[in-house]
C-alpha atoms as a PDB file:
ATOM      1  CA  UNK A   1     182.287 133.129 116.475  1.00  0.00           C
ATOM      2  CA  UNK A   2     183.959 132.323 112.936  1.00  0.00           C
ATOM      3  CA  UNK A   3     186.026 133.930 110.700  1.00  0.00           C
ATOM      4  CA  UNK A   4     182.873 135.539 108.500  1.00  0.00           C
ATOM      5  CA  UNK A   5     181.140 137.712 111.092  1.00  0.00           C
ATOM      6  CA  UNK A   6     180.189 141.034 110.394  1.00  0.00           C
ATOM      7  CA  UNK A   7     182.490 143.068 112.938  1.00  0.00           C
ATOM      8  CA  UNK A   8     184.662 146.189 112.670  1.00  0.00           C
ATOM      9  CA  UNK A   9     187.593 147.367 114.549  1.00  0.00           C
ATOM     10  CA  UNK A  10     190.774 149.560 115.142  1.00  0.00           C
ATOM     11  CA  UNK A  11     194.190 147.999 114.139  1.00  0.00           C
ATOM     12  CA  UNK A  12     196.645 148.467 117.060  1.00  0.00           C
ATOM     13  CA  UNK A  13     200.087 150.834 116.557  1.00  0.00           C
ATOM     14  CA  UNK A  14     203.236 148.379 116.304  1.00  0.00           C
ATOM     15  CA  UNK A  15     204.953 150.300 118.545  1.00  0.00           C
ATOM     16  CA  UNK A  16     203.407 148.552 121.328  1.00  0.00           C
ATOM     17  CA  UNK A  17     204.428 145.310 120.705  1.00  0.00           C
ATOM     18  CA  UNK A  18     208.063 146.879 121.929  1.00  0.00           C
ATOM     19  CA  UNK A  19     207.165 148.303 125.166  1.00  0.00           C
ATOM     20  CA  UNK A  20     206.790 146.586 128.593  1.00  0.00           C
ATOM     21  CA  UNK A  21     203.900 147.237 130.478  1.00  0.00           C
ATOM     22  CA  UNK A  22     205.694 146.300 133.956  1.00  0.00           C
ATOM     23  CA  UNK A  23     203.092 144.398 135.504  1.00  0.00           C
ATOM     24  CA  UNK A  24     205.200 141.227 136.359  1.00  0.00           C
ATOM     25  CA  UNK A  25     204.424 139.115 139.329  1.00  0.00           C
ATOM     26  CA  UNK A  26     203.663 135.542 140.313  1.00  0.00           C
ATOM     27  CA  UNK A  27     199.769 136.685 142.241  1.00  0.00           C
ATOM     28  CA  UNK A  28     199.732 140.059 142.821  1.00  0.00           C
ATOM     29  CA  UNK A  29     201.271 143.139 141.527  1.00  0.00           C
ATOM     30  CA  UNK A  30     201.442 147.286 141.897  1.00  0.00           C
ATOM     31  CA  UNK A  31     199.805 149.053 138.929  1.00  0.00           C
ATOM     32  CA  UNK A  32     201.882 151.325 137.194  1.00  0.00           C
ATOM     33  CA  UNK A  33     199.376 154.105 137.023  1.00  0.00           C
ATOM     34  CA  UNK A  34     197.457 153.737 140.155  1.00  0.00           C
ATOM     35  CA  UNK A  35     199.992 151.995 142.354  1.00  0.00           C
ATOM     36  CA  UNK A  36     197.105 149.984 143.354  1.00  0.00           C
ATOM     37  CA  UNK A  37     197.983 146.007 143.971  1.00  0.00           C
ATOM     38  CA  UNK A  38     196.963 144.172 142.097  1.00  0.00           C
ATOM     39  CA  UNK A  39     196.186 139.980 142.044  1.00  0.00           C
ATOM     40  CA  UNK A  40     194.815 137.363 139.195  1.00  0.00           C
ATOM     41  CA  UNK A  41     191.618 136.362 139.555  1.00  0.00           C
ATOM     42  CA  UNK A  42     192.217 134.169 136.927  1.00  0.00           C
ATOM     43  CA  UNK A  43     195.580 132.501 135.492  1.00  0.00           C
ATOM     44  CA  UNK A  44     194.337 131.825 131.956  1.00  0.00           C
ATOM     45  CA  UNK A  45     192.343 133.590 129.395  1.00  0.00           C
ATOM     46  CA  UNK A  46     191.006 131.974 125.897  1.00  0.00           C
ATOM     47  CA  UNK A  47     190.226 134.264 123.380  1.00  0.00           C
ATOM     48  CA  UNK A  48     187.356 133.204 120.725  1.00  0.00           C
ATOM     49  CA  UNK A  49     189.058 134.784 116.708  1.00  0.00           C
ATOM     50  CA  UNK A  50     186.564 135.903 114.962  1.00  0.00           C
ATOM     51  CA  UNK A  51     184.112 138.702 115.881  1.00  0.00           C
ATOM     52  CA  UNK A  52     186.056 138.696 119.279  1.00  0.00           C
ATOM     53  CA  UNK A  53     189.874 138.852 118.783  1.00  0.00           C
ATOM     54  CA  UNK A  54     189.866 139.468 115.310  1.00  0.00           C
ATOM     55  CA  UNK A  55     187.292 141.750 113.217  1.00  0.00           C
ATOM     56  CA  UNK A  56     186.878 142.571 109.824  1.00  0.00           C
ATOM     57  CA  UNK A  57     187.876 146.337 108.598  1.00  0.00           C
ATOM     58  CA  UNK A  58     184.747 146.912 106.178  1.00  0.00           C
ATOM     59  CA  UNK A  59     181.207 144.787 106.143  1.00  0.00           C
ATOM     60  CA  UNK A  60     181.630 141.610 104.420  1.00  0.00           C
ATOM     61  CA  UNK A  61     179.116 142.132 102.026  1.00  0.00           C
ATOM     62  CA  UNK A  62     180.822 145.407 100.492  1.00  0.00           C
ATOM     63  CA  UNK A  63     184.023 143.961 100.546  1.00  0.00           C
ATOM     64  CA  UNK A  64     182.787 140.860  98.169  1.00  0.00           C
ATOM     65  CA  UNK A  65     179.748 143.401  96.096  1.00  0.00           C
ATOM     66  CA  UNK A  66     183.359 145.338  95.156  1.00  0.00           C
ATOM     67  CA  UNK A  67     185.394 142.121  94.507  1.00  0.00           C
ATOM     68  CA  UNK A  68     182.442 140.799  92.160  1.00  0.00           C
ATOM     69  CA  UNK A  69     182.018 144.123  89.774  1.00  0.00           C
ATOM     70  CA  UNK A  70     185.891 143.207  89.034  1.00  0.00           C
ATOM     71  CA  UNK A  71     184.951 139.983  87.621  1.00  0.00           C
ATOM     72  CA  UNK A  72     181.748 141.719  86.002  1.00  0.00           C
ATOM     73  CA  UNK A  73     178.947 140.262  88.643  1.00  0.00           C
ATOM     74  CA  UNK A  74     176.202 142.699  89.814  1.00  0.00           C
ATOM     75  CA  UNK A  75     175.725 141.042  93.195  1.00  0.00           C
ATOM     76  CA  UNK A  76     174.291 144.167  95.722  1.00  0.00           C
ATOM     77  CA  UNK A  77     175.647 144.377  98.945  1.00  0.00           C
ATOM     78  CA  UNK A  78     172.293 144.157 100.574  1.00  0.00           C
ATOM     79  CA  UNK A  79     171.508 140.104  98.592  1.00  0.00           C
ATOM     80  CA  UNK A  80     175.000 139.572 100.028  1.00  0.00           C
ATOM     81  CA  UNK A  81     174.408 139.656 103.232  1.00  0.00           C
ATOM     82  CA  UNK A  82     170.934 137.949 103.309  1.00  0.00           C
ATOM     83  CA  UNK A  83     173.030 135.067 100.867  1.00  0.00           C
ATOM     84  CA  UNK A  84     176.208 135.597 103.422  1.00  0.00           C
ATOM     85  CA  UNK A  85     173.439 134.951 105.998  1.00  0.00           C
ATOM     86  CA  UNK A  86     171.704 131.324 104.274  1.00  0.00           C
ATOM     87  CA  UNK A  87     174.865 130.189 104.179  1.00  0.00           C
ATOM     88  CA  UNK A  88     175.915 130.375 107.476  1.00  0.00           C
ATOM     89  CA  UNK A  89     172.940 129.203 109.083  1.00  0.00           C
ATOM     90  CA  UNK A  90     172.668 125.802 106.866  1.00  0.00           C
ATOM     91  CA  UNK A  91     173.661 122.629 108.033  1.00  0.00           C
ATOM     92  CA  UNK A  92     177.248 121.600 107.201  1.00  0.00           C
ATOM     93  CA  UNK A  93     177.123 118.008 105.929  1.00  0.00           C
ATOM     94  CA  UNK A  94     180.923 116.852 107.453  1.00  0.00           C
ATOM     95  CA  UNK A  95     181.970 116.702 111.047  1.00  0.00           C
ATOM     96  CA  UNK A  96     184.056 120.243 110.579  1.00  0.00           C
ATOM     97  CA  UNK A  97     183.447 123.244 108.358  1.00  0.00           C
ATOM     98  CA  UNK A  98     186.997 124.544 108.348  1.00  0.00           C
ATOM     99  CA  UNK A  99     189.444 121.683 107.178  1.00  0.00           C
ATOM    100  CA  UNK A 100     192.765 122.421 105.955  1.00  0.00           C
ATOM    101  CA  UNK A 101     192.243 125.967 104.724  1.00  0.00           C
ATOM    102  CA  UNK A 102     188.694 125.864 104.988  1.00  0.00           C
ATOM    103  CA  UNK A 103     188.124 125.990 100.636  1.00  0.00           C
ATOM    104  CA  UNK A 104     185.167 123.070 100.381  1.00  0.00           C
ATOM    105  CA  UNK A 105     182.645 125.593 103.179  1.00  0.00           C
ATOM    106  CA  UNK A 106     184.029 129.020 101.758  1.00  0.00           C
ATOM    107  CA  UNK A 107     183.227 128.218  98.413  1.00  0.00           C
ATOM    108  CA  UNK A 108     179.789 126.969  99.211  1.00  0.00           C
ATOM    109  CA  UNK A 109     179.820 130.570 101.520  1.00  0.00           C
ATOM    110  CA  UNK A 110     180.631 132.915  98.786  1.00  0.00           C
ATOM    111  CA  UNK A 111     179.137 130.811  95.565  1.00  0.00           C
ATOM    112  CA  UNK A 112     175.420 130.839  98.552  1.00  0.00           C
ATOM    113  CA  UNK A 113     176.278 134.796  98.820  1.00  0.00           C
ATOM    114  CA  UNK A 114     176.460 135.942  95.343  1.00  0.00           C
ATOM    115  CA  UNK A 115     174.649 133.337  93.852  1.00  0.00           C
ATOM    116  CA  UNK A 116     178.190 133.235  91.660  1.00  0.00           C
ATOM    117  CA  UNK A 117     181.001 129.589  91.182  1.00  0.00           C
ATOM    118  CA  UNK A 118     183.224 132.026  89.120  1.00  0.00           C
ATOM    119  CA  UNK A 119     186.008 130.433  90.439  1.00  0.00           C
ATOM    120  CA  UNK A 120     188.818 133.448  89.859  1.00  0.00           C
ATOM    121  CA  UNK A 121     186.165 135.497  92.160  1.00  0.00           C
ATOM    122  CA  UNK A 122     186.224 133.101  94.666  1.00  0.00           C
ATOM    123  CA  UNK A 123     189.752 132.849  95.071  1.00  0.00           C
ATOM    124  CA  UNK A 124     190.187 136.934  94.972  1.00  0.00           C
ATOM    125  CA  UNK A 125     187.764 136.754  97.546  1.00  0.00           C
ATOM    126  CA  UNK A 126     189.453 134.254  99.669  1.00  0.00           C
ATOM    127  CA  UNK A 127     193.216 135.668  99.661  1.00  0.00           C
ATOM    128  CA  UNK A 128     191.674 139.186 100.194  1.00  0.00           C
ATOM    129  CA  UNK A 129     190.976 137.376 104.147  1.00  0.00           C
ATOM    130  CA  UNK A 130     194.157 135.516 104.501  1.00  0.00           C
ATOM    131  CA  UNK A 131     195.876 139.140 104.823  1.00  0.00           C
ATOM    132  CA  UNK A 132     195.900 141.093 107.978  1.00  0.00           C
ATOM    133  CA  UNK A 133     194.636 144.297 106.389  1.00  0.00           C
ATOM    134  CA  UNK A 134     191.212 142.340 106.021  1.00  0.00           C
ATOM    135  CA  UNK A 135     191.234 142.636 109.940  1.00  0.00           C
ATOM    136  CA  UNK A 136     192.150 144.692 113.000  1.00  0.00           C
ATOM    137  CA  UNK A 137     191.805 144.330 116.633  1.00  0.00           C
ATOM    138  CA  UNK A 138     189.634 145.840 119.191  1.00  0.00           C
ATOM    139  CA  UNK A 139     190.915 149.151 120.498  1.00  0.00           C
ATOM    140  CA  UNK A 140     192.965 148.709 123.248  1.00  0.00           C
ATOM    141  CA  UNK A 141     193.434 144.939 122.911  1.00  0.00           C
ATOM    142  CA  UNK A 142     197.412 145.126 122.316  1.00  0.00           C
ATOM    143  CA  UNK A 143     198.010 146.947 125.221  1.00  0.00           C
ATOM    144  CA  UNK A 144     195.345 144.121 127.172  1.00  0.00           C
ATOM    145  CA  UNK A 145     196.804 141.085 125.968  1.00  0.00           C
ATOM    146  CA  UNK A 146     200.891 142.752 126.714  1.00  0.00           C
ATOM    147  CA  UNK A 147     199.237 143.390 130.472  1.00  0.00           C
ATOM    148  CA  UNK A 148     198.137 140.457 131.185  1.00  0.00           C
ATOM    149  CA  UNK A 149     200.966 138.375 129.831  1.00  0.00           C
ATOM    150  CA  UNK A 150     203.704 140.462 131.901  1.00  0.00           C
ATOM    151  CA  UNK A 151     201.247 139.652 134.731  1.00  0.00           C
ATOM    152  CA  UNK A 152     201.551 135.955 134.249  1.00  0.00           C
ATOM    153  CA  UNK A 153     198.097 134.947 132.697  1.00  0.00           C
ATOM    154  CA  UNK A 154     198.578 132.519 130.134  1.00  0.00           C
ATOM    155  CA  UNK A 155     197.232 133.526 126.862  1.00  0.00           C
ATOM    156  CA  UNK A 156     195.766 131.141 123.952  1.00  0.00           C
ATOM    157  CA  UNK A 157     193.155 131.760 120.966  1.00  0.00           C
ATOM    158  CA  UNK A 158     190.243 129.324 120.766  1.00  0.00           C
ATOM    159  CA  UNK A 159     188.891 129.374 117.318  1.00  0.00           C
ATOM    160  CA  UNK A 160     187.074 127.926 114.795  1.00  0.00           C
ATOM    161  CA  UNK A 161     188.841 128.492 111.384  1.00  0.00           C
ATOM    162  CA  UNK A 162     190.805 127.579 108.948  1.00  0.00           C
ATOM    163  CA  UNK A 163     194.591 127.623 108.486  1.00  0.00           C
ATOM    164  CA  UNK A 164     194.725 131.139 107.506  1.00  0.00           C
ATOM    165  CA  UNK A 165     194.154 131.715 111.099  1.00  0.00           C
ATOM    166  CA  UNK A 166     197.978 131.784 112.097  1.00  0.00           C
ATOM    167  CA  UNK A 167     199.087 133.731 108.938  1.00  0.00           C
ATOM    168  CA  UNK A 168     196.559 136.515 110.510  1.00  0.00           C
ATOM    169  CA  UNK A 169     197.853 136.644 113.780  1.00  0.00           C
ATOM    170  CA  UNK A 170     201.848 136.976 112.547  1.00  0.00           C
ATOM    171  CA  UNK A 171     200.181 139.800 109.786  1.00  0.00           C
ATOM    172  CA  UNK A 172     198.777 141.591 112.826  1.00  0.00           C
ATOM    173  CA  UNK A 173     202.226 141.287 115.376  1.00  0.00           C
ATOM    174  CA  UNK A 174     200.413 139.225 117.949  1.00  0.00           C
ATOM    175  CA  UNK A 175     200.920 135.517 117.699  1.00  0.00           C
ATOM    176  CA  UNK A 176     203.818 135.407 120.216  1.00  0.00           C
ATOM    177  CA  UNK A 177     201.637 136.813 122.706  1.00  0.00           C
ATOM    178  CA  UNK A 178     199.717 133.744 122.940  1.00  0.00           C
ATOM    179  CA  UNK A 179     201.153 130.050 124.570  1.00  0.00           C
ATOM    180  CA  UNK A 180     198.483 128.278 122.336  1.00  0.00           C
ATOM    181  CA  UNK A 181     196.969 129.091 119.140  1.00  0.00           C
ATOM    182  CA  UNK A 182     194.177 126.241 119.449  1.00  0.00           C
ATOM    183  CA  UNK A 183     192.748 126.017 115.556  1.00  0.00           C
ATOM    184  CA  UNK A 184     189.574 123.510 114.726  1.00  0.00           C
ATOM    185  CA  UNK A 185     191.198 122.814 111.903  1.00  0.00           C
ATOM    186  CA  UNK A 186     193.778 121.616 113.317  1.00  0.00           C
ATOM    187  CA  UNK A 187     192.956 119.628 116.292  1.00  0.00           C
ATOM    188  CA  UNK A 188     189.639 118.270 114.586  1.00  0.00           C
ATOM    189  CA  UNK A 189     187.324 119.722 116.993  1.00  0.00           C
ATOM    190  CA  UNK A 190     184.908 122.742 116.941  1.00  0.00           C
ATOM    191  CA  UNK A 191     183.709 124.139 119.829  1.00  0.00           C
ATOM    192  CA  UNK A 192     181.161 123.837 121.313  1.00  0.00           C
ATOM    193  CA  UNK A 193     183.280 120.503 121.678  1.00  0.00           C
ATOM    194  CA  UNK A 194     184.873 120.302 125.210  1.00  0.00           C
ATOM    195  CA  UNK A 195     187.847 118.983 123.299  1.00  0.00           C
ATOM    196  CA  UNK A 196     189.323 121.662 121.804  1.00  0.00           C
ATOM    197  CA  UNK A 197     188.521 124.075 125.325  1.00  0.00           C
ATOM    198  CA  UNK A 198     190.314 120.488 126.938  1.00  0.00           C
ATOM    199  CA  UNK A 199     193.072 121.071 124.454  1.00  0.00           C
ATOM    200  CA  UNK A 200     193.823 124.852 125.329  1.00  0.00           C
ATOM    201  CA  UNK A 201     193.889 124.344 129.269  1.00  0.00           C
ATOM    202  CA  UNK A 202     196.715 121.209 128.248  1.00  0.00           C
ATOM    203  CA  UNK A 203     198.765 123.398 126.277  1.00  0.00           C
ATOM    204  CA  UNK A 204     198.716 125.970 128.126  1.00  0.00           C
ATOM    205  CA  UNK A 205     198.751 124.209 131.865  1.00  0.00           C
ATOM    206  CA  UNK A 206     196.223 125.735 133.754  1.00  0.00           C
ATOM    207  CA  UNK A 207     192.974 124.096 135.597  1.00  0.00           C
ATOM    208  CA  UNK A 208     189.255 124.544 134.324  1.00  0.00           C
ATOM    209  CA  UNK A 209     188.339 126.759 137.410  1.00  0.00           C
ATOM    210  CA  UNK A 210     191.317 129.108 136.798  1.00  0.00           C
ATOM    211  CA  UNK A 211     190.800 129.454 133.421  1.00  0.00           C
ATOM    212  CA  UNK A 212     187.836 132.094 131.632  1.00  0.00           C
ATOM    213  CA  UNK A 213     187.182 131.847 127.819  1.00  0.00           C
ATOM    214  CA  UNK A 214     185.626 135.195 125.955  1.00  0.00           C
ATOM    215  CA  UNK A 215     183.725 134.884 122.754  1.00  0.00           C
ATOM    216  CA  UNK A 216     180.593 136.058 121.280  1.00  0.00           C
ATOM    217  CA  UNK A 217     178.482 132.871 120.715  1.00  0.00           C
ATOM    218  CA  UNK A 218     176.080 131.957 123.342  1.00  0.00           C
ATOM    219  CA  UNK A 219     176.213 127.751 121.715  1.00  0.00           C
ATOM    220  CA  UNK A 220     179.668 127.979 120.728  1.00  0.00           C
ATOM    221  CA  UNK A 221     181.193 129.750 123.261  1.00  0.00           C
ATOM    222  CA  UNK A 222     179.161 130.134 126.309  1.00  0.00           C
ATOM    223  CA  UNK A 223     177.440 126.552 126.271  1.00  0.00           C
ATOM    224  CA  UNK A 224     180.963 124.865 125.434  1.00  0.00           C
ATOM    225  CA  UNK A 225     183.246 126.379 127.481  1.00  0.00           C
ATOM    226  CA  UNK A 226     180.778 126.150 131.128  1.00  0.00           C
ATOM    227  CA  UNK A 227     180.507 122.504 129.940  1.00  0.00           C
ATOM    228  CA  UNK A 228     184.170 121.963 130.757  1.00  0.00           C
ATOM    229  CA  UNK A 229     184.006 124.278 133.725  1.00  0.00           C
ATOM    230  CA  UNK A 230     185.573 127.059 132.679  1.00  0.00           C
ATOM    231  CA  UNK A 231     183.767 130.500 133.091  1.00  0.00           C
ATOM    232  CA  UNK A 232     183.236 132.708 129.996  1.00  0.00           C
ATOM    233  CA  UNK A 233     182.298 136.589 129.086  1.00  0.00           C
ATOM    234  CA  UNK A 234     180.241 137.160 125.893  1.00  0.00           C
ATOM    235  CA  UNK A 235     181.940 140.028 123.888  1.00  0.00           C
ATOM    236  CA  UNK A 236     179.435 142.261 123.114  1.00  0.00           C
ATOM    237  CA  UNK A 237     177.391 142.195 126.385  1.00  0.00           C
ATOM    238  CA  UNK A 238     179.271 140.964 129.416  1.00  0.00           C
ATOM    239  CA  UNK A 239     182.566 142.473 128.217  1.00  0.00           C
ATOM    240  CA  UNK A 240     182.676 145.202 125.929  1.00  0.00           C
ATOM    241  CA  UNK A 241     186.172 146.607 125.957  1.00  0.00           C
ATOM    242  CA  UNK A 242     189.374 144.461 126.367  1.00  0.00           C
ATOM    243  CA  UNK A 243     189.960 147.299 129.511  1.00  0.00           C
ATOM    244  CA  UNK A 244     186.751 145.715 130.860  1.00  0.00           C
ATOM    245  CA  UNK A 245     188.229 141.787 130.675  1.00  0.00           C
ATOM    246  CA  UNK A 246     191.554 143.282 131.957  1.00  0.00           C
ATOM    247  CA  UNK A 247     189.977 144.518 135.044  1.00  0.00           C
ATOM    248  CA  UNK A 248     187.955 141.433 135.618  1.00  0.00           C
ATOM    249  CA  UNK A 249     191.178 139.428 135.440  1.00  0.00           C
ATOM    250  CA  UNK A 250     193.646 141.746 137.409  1.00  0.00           C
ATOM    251  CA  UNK A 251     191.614 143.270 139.990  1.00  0.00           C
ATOM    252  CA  UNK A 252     192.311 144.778 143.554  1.00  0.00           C
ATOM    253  CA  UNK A 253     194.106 142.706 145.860  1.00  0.00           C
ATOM    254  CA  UNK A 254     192.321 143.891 149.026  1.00  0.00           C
END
């Protein structure tokens, strides 16, 4: 989904980022634990940011209520998120929501939310997301991502956002995990737009059919990435744990 989803997660200990899981092989492999062999079922995942990969530590609406009594606004938590809501759900009037660092749609976001343009608050508002300890990752998605990497499955992120997006991933030690960091921003595109999914399987050279995207938007993710051919698992539902999407990428080479 985007970056303002209403998610909450477990930030993942650093020290993992050092160790080697030892699953490297070309197909197949032996599990460490298990000793079980194991083969790729798939030799690229895409990983959706927001609400998927990344998700917020607190609910967005306390984290901006406690932002505006600083700057002496009596917005509740509970108008927030119906305002937080409006906003997202209106049409956009320009081809992307996120350019650059995504100011123009944030503003209209948090100014829709609070029913505030105090500019100061908006900008407290928006640095307090460009920092890593506005997000954390899904428990056990370090260790995941490190598995399937030493395993040779290419890795990229899929997202729409805004430039903050890359700032994020260094703030929570796992952008060189990933051979693509594909940003709408960026490349101009927003999914559901089969260019950007076209844009990951280029940069990270593998085929549609070998490839399986996981987000949590039925339109954005779903819709757009079976348009191009590639499978995909709704976070949420089809895959709950990063465990489950290991498993149903590295499974039992019978």
């Amino acid at each position: 989904m985007d970056a303002g989803v209403l998610l909450r997660t477990l930030k993942p200990s650093n020290t993992f980022f050092k160790k080697s899981i030892g699953l490297r092989c070309s197909s197949s492999s032996n599990s460490p634990t298990t000793g079980t062999v194991k083969k790729r079922a798939y030799d690229g995942l895409l990983l959706d940011a927001g609400g998927t990969l990344l998700q917020l530590a607190k609910p967005v609406e306390d984290t901006y209520a406690s932002i505006a009594l600083k700057h002496g606004l009596n917005a509740t938590p509970a108008d927030i998120k119906q305002g937080f809501k409006r906003a997202f759900s209106a049409p956009w009037p320009e081809k992307l929501r996120y350019q650059g660092d995504g100011r123009p749609f944030w503003k209209l976001v948090v100014s829709e939310a609070t029913g505030s343009a105090n500019n100061d608050y908006f900008e407290e508002v928006y640095e307090y997301y460009a920092n890593g300890d506005a997000w954390h990752l899904p428990p056990g998605a370090y260790k995941t991502l490190l598995t399937l990497k030493e395993s040779g499955v290419k890795l990229a992120v899929v997202s729409n956002f805004d430039t903050r997006l890359r700032k994020l991933l260094q703030d929570l030690n796992i952008i060189d995990l990933f051979d693509a960091v594909v940003i709408s921003s960026e490349v101009g595109y927003e999914k559901p737009d089969a260019q950007i999914f076209e844009t990951a399987l280029d940069q990270i050279s593998v085929e549609a059919a070998k490839a399986v995207h996981v987000g949590d938007d039925q339109k954005a993710d779903k819709i757009g990435a079976n348009a191009v051919g590639i499978n995909c698992w709704l976070w949420g539902t089809e895959v709950k744990t990063f465990s489950d999407i290991q498993d149903r990428i590295l499974v039992p080479d019978l």
